[in-house]
C-alpha atoms as a PDB file:
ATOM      1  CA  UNK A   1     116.087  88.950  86.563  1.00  0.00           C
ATOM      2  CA  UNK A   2     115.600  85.608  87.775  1.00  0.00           C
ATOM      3  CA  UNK A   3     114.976  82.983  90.566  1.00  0.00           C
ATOM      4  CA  UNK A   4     115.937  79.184  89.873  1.00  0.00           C
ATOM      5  CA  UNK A   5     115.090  76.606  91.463  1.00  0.00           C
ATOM      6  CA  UNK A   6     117.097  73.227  91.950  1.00  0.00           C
ATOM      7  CA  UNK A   7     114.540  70.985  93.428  1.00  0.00           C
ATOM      8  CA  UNK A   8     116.323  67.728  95.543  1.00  0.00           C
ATOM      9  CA  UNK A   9     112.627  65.947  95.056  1.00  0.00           C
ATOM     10  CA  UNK A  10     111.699  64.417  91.712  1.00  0.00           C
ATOM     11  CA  UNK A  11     108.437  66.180  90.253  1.00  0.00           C
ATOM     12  CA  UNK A  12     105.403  65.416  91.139  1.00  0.00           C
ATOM     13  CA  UNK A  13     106.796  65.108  94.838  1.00  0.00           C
ATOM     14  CA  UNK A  14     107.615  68.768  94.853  1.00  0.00           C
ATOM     15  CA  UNK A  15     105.446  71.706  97.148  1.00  0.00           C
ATOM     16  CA  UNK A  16     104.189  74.360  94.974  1.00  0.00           C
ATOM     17  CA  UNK A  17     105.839  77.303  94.850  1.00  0.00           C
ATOM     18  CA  UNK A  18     102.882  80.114  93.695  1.00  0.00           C
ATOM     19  CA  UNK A  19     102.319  83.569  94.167  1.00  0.00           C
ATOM     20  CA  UNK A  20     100.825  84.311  97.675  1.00  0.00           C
ATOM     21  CA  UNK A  21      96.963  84.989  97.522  1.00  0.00           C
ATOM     22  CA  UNK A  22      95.303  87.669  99.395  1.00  0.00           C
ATOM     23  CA  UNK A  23      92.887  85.404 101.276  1.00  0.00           C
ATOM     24  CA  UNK A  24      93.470  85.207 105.553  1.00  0.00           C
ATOM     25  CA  UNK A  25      91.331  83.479 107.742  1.00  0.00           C
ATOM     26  CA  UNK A  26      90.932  86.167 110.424  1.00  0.00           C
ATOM     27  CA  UNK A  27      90.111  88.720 107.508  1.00  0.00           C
ATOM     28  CA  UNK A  28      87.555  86.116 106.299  1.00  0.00           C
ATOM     29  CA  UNK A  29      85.789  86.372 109.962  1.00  0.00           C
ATOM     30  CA  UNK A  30      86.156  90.620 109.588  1.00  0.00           C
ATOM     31  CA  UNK A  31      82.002  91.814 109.479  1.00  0.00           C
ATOM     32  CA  UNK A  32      81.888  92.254 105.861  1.00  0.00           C
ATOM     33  CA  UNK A  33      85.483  91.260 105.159  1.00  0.00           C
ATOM     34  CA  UNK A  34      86.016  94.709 106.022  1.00  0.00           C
ATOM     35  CA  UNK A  35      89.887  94.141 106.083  1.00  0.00           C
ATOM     36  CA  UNK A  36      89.939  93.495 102.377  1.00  0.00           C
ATOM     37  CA  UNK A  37      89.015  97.087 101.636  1.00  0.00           C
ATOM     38  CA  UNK A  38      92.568  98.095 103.082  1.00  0.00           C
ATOM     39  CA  UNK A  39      94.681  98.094 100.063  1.00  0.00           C
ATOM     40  CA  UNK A  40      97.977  98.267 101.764  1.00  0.00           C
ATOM     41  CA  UNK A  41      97.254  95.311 103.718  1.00  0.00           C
ATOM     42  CA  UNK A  42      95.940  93.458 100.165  1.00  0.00           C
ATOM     43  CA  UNK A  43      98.394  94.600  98.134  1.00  0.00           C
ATOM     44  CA  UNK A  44     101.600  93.532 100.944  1.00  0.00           C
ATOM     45  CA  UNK A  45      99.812  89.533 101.080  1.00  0.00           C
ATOM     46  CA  UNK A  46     100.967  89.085  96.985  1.00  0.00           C
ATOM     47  CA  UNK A  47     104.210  90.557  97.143  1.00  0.00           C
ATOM     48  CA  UNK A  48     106.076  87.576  96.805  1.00  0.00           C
ATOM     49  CA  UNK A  49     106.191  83.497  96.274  1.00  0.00           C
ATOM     50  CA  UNK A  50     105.000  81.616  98.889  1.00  0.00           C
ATOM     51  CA  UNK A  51     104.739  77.362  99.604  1.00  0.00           C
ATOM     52  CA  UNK A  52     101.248  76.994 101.464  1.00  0.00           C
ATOM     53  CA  UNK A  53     100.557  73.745 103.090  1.00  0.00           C
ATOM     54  CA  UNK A  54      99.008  71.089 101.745  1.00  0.00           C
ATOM     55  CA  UNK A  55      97.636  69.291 104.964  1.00  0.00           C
ATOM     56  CA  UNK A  56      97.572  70.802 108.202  1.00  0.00           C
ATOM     57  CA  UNK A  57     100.622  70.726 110.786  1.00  0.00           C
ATOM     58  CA  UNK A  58     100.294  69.982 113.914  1.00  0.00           C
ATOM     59  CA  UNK A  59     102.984  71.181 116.688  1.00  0.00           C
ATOM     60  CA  UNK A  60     103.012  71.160 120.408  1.00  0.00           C
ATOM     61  CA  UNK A  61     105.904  72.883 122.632  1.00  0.00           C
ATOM     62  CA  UNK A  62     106.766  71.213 126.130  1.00  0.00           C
ATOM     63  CA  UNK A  63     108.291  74.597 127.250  1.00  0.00           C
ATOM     64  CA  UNK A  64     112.127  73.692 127.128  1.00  0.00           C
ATOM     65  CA  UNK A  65     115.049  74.257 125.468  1.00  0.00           C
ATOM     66  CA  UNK A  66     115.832  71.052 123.663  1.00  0.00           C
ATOM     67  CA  UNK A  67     114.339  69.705 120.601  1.00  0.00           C
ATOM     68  CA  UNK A  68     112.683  66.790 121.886  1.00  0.00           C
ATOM     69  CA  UNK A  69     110.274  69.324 123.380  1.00  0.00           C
ATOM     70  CA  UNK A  70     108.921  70.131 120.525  1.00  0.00           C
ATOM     71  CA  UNK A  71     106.760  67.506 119.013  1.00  0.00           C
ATOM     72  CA  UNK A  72     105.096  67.431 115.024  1.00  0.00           C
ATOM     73  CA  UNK A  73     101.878  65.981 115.799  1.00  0.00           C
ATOM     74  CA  UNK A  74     100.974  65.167 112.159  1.00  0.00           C
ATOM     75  CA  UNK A  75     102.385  66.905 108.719  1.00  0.00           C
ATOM     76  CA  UNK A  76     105.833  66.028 109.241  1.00  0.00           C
ATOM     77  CA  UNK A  77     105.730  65.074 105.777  1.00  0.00           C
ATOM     78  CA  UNK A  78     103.282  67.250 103.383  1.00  0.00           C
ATOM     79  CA  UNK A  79     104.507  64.884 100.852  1.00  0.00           C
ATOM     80  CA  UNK A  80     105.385  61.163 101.203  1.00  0.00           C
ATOM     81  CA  UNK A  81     108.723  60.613 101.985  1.00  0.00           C
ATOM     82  CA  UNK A  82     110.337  64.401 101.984  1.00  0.00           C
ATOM     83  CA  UNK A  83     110.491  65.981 105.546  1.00  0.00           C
ATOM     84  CA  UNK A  84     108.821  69.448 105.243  1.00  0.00           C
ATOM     85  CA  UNK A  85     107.719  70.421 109.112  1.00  0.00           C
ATOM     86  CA  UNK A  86     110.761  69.563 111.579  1.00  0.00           C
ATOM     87  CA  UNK A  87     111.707  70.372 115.287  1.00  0.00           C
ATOM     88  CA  UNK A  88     115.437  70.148 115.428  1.00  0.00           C
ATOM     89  CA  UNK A  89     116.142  73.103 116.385  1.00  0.00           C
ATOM     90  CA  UNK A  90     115.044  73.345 119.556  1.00  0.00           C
ATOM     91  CA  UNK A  91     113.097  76.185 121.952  1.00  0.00           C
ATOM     92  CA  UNK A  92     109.623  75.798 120.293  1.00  0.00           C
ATOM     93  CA  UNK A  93     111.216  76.576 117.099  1.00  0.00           C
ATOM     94  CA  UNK A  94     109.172  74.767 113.809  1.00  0.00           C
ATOM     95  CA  UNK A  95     111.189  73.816 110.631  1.00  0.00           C
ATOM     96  CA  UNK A  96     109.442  74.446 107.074  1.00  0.00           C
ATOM     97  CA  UNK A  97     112.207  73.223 104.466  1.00  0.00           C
ATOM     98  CA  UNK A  98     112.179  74.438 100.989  1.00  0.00           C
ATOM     99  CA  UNK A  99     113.370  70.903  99.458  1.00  0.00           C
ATOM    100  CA  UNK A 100     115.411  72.967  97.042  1.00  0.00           C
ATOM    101  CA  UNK A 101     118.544  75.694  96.323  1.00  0.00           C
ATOM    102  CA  UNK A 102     117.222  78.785  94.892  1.00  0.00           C
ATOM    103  CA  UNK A 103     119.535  80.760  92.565  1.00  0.00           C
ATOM    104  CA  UNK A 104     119.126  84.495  92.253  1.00  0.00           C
ATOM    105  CA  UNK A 105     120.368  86.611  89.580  1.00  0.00           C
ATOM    106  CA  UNK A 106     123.298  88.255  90.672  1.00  0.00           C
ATOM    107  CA  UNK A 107     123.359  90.390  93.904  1.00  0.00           C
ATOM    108  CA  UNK A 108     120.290  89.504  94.976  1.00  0.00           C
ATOM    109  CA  UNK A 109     119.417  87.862  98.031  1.00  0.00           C
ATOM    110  CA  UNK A 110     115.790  86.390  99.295  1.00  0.00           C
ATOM    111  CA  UNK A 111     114.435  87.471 102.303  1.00  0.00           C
ATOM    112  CA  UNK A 112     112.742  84.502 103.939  1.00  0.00           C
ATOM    113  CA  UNK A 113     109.522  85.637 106.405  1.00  0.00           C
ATOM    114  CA  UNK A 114     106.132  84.709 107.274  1.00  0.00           C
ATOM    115  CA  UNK A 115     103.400  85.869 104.757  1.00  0.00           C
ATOM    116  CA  UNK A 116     101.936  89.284 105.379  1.00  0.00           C
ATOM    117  CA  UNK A 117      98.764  89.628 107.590  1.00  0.00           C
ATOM    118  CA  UNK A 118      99.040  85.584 108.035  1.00  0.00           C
ATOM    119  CA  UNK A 119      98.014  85.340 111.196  1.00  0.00           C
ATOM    120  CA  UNK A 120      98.834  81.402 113.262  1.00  0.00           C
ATOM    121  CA  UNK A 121      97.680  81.695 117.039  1.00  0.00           C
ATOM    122  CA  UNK A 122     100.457  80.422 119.070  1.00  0.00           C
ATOM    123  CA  UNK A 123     102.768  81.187 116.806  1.00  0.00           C
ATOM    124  CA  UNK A 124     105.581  83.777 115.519  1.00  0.00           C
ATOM    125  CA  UNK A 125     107.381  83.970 112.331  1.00  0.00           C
ATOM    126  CA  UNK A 126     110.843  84.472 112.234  1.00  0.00           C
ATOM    127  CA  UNK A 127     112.917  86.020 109.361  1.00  0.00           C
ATOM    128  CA  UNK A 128     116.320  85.488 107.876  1.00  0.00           C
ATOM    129  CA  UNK A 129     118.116  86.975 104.374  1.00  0.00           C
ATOM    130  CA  UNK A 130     119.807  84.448 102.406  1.00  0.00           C
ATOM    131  CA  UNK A 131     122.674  85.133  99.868  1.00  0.00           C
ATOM    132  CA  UNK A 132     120.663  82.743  96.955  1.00  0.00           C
ATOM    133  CA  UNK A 133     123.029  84.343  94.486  1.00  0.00           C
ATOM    134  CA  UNK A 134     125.985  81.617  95.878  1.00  0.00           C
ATOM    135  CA  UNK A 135     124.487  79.148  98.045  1.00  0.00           C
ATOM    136  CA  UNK A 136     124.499  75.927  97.854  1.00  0.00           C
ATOM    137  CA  UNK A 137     122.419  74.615 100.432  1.00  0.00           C
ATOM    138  CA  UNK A 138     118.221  74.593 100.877  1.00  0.00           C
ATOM    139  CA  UNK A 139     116.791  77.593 103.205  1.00  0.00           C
ATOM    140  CA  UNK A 140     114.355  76.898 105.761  1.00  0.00           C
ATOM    141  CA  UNK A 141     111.476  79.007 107.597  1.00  0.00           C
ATOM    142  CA  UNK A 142     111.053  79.165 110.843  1.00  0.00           C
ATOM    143  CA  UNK A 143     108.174  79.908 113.356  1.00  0.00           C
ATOM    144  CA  UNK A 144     108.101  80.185 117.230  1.00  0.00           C
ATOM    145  CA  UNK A 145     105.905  78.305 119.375  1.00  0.00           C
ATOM    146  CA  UNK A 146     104.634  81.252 121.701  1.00  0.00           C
ATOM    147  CA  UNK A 147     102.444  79.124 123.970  1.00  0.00           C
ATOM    148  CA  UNK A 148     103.316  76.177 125.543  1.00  0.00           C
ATOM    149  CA  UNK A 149     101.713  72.994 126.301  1.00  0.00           C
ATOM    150  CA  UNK A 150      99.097  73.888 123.660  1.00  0.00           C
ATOM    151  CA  UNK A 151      98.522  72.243 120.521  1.00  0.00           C
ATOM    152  CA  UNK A 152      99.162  74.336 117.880  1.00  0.00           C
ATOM    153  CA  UNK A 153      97.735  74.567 113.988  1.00  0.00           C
ATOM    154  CA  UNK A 154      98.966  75.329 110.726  1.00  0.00           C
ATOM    155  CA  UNK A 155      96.323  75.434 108.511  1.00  0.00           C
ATOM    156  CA  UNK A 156      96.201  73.390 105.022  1.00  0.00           C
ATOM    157  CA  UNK A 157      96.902  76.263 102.481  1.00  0.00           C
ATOM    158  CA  UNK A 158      98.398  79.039 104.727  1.00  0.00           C
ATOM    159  CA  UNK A 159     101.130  80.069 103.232  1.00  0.00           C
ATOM    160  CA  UNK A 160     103.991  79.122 105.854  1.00  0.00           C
ATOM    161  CA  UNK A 161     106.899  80.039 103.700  1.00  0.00           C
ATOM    162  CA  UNK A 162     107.075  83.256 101.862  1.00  0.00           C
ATOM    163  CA  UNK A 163     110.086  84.636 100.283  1.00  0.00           C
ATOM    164  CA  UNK A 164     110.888  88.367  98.122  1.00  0.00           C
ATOM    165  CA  UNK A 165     113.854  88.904  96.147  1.00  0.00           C
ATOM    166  CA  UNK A 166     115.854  92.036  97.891  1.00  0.00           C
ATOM    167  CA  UNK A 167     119.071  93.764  96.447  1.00  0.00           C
ATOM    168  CA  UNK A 168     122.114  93.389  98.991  1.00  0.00           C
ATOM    169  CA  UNK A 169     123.184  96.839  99.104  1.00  0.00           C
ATOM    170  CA  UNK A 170     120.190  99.812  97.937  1.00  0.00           C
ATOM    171  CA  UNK A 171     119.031 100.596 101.032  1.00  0.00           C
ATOM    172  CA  UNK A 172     122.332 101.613 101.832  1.00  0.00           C
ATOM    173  CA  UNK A 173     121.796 104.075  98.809  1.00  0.00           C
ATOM    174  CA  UNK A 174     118.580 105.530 100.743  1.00  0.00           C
ATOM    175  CA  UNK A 175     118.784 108.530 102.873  1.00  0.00           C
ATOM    176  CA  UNK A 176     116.249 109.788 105.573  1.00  0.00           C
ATOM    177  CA  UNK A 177     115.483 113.055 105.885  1.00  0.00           C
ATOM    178  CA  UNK A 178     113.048 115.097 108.465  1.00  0.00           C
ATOM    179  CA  UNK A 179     110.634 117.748 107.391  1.00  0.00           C
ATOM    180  CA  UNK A 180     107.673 119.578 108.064  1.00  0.00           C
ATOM    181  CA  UNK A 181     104.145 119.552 106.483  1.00  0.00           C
ATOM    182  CA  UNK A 182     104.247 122.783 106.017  1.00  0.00           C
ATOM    183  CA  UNK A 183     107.859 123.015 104.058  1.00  0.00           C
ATOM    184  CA  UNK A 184     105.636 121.505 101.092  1.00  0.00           C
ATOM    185  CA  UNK A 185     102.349 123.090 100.679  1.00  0.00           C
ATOM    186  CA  UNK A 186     100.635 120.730  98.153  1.00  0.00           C
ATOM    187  CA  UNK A 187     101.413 117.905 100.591  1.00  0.00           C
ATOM    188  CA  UNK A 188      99.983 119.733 102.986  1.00  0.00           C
ATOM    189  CA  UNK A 189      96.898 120.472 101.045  1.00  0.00           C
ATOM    190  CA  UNK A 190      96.473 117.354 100.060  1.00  0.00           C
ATOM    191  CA  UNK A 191      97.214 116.079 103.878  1.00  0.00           C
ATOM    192  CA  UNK A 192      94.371 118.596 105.341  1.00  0.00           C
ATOM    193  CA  UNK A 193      91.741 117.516 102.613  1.00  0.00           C
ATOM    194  CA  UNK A 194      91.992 113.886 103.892  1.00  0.00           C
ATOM    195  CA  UNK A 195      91.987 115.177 107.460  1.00  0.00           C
ATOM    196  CA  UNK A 196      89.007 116.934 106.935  1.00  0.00           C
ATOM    197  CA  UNK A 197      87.189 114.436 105.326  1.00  0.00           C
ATOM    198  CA  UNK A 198      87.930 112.418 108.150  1.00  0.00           C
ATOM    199  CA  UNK A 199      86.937 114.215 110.426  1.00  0.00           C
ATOM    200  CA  UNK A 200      83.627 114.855 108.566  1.00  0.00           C
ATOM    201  CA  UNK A 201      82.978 111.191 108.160  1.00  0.00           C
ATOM    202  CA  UNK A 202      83.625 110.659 112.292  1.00  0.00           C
ATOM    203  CA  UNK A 203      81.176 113.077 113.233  1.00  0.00           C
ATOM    204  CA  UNK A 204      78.374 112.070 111.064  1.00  0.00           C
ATOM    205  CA  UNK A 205      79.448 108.921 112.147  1.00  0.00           C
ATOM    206  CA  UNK A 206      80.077 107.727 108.182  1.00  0.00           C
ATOM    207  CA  UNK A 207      82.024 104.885 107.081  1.00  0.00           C
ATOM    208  CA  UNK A 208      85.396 106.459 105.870  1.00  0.00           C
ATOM    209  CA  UNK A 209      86.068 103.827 103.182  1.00  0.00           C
ATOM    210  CA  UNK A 210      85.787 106.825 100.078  1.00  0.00           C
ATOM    211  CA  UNK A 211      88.045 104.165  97.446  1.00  0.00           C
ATOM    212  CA  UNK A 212      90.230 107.286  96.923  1.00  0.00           C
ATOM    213  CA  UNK A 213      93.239 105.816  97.629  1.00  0.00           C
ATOM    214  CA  UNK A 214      92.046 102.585  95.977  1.00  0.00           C
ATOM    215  CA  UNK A 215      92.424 104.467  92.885  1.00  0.00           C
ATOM    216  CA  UNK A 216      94.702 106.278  93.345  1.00  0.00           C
ATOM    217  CA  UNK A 217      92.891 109.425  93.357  1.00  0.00           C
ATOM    218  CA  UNK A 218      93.168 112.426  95.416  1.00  0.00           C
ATOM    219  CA  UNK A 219      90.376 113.043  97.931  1.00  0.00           C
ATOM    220  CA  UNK A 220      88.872 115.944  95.607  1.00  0.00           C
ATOM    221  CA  UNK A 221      89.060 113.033  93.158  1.00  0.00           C
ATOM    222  CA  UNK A 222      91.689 114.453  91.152  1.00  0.00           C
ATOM    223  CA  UNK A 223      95.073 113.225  90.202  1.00  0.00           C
ATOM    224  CA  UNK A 224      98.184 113.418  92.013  1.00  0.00           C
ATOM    225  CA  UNK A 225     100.696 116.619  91.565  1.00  0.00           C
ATOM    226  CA  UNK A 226     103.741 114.553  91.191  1.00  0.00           C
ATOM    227  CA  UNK A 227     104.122 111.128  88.367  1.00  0.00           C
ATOM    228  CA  UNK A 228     102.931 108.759  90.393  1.00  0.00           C
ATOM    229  CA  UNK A 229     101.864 104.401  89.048  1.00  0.00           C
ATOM    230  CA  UNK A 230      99.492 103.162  90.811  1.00  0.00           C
ATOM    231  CA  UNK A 231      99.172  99.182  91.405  1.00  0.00           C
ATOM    232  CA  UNK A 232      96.300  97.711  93.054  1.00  0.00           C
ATOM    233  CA  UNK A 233      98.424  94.214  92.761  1.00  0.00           C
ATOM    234  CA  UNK A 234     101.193  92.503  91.026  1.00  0.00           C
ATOM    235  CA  UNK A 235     101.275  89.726  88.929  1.00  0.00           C
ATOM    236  CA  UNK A 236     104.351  87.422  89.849  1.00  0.00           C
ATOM    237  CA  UNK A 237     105.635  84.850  87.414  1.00  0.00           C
ATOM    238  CA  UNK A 238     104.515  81.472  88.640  1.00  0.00           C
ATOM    239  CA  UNK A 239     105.577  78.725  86.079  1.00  0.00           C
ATOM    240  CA  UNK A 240     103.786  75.045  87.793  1.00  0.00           C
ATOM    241  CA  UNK A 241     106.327  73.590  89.997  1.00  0.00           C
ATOM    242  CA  UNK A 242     105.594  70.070  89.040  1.00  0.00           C
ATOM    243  CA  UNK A 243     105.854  70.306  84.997  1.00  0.00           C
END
């Protein structure tokens, strides 16, 4: 499995393309960080490469349709002389460009979104699948101005541009089905055990952080019935960009 990269920047002029880090803002302002104990939320901000901003971008939306309207205040250019942040679009839209073709092993595609939990007020991510097993042309990310007339901020290291590798045709292999708790009676063991020690916390009025499912544990502290591998996070390949 692969991803390459054919960068149309010389190195030393290219953005970094890393593994996303865990670290948000708003979850930074959380009493205690409390957001950090949420492993789904943690484990969903490093699945996958990101390109986080090296100074901050500054956008402001007139309202309109056309791309005049939409005006890059400053970081334009994250690095002299390549065009990273650009407003031809139109509608409030904001360009991030990539500065390079990826190449995918074969039937894969990248899906192109905003990072997980990355949160920019005034501001929407919007997502699009490329085919990067063919293509010959540089992907883009784009965001929505959501509030007009207002200056807008990306940050200097928030990850604008986040990308995961995605087959072009399992899901079609997956198939939903609809049953009831009760049709399997160790989930529904398992289910009432962490309903009751829920409920137990609530009404001693108990934090209901217990780490079980941090580690993977049952609430009895036991393992799983079924063969289960439990990842707290993953560790992506992320060879320097710039070397």
């Amino acid at each position: 499995m692969y991803i390459d990269f054919y960068h149309n920047l010389p190195v030393g002029m290219r953005m970094e393309i890393e593994q996303s880090t865990v670290d948000r803002e708003w979850m930074n302002n959380l009493p205690q960080s409390y957001a950090y104990r949420c492993l789904p939320m943690t484990y969903a901000s490093r699945h996958g490469w990101a390109m986080k901003l090296k100074h901050d971008v500054e956008v402001i939306w007139d309202g309109g349709y056309h791309a005049n309207g939409t005006q890059i205040i400053c970081g334009r250019e994250q690095i002299p002389g390549a065009v990273f942040a650009d407003n031809g679009t139109g509608n409030g839209v904001v360009t991030f460009h990539l500065n390079a073709v990826p190449r995918t092993s074969p039937e894969w595609n990248l899906w192109i979104i905003g990072a997980p939990n990355l949160v920019i007020p005034g501001a929407s991510p919007l997502s699009g699948i490329v085919e990067s097993d063919w293509m010959f042309s540089a992907p883009t990310m784009n965001w929505k101005i959501t509030e007009p007339n207002k200056l807008i901020t990306f940050k200097a290291g928030d990850p604008v541009f986040f990308f995961i590798p995605i087959h072009k045709t399992q899901l079609e292999e997956f198939k939903i089905t609809h049953k009831s708790l009760s049709d399997d009676p160790a989930m529904h063991a398992r289910f009432m055990d962490h309903a009751n020690y829920r409920a137990g916390t609530d009404s001693r009025g108990e934090s209901a952080f217990s780490k079980r499912y941090l580690r993977g544990k049952n609430q009895d502290g036991t393992e799983p019935d079924w063969p289960h591998h439990h990842k707290t996070k993953l560790n992506l390949h992320t060879p320097p960009t710039n070397e």
